[in-house]
N, C-alpha and C. Protein backbone atom coordinates (compact mmCIF):
# COMPACT_ATOMS: atom_id res chain seq x y z
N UNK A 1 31.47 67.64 -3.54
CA UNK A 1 31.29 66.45 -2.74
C UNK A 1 32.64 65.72 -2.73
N UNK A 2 32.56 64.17 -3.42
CA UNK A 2 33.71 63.95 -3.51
C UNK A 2 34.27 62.97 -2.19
N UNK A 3 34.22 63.20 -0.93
CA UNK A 3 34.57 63.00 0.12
C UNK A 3 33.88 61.26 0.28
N UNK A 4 35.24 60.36 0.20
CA UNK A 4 34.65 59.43 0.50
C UNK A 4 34.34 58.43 1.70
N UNK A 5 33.50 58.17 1.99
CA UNK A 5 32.15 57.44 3.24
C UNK A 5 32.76 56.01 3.57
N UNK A 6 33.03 55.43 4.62
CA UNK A 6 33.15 54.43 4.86
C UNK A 6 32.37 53.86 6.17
N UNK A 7 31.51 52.95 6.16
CA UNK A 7 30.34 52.45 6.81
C UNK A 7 30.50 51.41 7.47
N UNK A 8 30.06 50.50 8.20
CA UNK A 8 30.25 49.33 8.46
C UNK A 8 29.09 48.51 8.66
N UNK A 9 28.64 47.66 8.43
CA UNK A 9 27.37 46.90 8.03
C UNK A 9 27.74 45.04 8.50
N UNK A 10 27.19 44.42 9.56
CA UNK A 10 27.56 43.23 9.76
C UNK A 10 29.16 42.95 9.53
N UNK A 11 29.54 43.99 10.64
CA UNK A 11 31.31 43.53 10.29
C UNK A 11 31.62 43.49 9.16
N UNK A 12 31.89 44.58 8.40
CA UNK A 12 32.39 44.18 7.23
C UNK A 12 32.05 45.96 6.74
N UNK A 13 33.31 46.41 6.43
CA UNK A 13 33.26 48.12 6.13
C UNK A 13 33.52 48.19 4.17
N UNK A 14 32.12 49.21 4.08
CA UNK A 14 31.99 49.44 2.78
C UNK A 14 32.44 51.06 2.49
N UNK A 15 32.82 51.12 1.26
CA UNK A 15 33.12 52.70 0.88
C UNK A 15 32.54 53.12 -0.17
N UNK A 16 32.05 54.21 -0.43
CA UNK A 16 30.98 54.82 -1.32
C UNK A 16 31.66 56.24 -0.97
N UNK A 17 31.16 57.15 -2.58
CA UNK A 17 31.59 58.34 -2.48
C UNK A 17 30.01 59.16 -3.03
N UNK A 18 29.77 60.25 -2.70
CA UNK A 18 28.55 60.95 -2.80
C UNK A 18 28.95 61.57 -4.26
N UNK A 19 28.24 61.67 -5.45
CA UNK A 19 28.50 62.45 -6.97
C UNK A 19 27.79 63.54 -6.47
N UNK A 20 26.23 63.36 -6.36
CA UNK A 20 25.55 64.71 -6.26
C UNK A 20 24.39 64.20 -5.42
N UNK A 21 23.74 65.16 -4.77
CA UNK A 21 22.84 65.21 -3.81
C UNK A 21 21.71 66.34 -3.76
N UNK A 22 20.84 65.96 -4.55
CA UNK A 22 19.65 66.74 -4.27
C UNK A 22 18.08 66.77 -3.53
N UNK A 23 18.04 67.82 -2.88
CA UNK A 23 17.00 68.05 -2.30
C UNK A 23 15.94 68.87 -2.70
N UNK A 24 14.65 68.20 -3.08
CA UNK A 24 13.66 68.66 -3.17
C UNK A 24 12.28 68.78 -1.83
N UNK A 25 11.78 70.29 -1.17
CA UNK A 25 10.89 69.57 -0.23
C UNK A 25 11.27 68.80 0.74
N UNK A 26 10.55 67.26 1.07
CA UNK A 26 10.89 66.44 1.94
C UNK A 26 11.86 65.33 1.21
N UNK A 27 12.01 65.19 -0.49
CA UNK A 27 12.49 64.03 -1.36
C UNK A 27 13.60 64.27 -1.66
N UNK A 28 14.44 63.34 -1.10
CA UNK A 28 16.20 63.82 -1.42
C UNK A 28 16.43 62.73 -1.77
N UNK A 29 17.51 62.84 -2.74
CA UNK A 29 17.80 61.97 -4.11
C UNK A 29 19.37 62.03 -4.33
N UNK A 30 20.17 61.12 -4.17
CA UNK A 30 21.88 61.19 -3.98
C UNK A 30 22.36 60.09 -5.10
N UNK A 31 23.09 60.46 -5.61
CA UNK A 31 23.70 59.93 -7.22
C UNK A 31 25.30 59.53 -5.85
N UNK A 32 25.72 57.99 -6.41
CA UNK A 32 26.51 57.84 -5.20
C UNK A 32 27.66 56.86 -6.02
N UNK A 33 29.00 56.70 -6.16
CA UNK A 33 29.82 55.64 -6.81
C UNK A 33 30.22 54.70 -5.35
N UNK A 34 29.55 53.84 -5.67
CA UNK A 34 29.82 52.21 -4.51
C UNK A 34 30.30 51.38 -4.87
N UNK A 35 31.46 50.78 -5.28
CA UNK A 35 31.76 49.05 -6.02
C UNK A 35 31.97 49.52 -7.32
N UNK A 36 32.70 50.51 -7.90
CA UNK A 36 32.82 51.07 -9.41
C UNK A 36 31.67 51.25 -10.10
N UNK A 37 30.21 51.43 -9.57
CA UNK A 37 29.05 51.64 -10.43
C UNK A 37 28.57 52.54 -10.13
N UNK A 38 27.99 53.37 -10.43
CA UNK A 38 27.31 54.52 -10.07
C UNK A 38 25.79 54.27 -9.94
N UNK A 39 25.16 54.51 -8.64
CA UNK A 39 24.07 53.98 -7.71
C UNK A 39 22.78 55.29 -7.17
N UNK A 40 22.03 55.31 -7.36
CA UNK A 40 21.01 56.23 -7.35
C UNK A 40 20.16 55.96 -6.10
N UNK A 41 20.11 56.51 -4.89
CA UNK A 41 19.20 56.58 -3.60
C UNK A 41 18.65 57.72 -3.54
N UNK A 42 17.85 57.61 -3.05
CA UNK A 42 16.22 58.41 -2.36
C UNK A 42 15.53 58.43 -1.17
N UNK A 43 15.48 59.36 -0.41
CA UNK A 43 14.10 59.14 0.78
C UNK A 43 13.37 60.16 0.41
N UNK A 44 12.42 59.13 0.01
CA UNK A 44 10.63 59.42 0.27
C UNK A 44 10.68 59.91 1.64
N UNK A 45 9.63 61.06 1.71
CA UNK A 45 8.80 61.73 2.99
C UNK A 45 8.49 60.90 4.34
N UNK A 46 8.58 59.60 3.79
CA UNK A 46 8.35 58.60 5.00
C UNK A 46 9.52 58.28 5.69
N UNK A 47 10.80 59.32 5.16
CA UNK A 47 12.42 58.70 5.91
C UNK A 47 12.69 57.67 5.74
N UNK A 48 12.42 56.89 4.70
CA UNK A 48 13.05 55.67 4.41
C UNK A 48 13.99 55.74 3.06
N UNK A 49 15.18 55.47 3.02
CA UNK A 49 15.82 55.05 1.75
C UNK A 49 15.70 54.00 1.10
N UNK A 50 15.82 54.24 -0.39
CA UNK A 50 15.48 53.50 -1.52
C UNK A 50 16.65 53.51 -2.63
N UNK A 51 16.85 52.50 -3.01
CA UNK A 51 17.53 52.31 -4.73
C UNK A 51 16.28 52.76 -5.54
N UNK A 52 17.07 53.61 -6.26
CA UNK A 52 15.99 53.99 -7.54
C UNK A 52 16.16 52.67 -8.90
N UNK A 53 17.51 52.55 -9.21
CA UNK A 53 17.51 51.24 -10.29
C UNK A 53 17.81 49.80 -9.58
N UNK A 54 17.49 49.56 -10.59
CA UNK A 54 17.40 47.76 -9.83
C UNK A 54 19.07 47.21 -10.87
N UNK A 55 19.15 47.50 -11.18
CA UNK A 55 20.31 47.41 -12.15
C UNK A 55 21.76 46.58 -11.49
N UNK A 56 22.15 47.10 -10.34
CA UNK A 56 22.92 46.55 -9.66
C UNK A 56 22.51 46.96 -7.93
N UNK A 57 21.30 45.90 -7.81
CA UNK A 57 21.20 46.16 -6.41
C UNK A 57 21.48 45.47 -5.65
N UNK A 58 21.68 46.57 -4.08
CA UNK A 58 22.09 45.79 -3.43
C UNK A 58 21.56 45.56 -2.16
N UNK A 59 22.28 45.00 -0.73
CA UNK A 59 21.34 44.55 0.27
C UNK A 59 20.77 45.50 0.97
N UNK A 60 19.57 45.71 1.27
CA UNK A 60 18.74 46.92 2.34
C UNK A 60 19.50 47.28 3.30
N UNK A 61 20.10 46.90 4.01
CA UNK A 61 20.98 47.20 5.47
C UNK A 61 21.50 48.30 4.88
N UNK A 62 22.22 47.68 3.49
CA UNK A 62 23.61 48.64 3.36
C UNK A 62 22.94 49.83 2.32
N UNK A 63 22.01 49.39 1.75
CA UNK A 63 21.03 51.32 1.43
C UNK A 63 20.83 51.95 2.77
N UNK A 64 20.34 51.30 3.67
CA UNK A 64 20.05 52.30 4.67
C UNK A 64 21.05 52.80 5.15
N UNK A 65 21.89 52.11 5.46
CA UNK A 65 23.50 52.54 5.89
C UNK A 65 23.97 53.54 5.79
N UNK A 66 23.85 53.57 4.07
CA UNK A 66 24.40 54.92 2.95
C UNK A 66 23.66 55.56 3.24
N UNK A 67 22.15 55.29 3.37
CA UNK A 67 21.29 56.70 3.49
C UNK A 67 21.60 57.43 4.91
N UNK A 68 21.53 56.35 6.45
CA UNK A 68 21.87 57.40 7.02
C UNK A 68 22.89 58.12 7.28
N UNK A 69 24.00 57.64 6.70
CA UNK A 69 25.35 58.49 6.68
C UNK A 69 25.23 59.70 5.81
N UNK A 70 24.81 59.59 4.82
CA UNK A 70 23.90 61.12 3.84
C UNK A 70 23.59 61.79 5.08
N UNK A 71 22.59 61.29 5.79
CA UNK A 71 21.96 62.26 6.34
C UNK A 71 22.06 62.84 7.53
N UNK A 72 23.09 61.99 8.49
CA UNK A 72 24.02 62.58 9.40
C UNK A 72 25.30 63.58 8.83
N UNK A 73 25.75 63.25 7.71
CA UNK A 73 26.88 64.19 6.82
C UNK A 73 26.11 65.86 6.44
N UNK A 74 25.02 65.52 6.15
CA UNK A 74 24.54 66.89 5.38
C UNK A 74 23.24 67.25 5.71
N UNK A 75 22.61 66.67 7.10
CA UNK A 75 21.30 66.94 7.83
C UNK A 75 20.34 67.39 6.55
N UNK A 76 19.85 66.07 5.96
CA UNK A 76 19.06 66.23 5.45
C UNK A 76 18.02 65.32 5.52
């Protein structure tokens, strides 16, 4: 992976890099470094992305953001 993502969300461009990305079935699960922390997303079967920890979360726009750039990057 490695390859890092830059997004843009309400004017204002964020960068995140993908660690690892797994797919199970319909449940794909991406280990991601955003803001020097390392950040854990998911879509559930319903195509929606999720933070798995609450630890350092952050705004919905910008999970979905990340998620659909995952999933335009690696059609999943």
């Amino acid at each position: 992976m490695g390859q890092i993502f830059t997004i843009n969300i309400n004017q204002s461009n964020y960068e995140f890099q993908i660690l690892k990305l797994k797919q199970e079935n319909r449940h794909v699960e991406s280990q991601i470094l955003f803001g020097g922390s390392e950040l854990t997303l998911f879509r559930d079967a319903g195509q929606n992305w999720e933070q798995k920890d609450a630890s350092n979360q952050i705004m919905n726009d910008l999970i979905r953001g990340i998620g659909n750039a995952i999933s335009l990057r690696y059609r999943v």
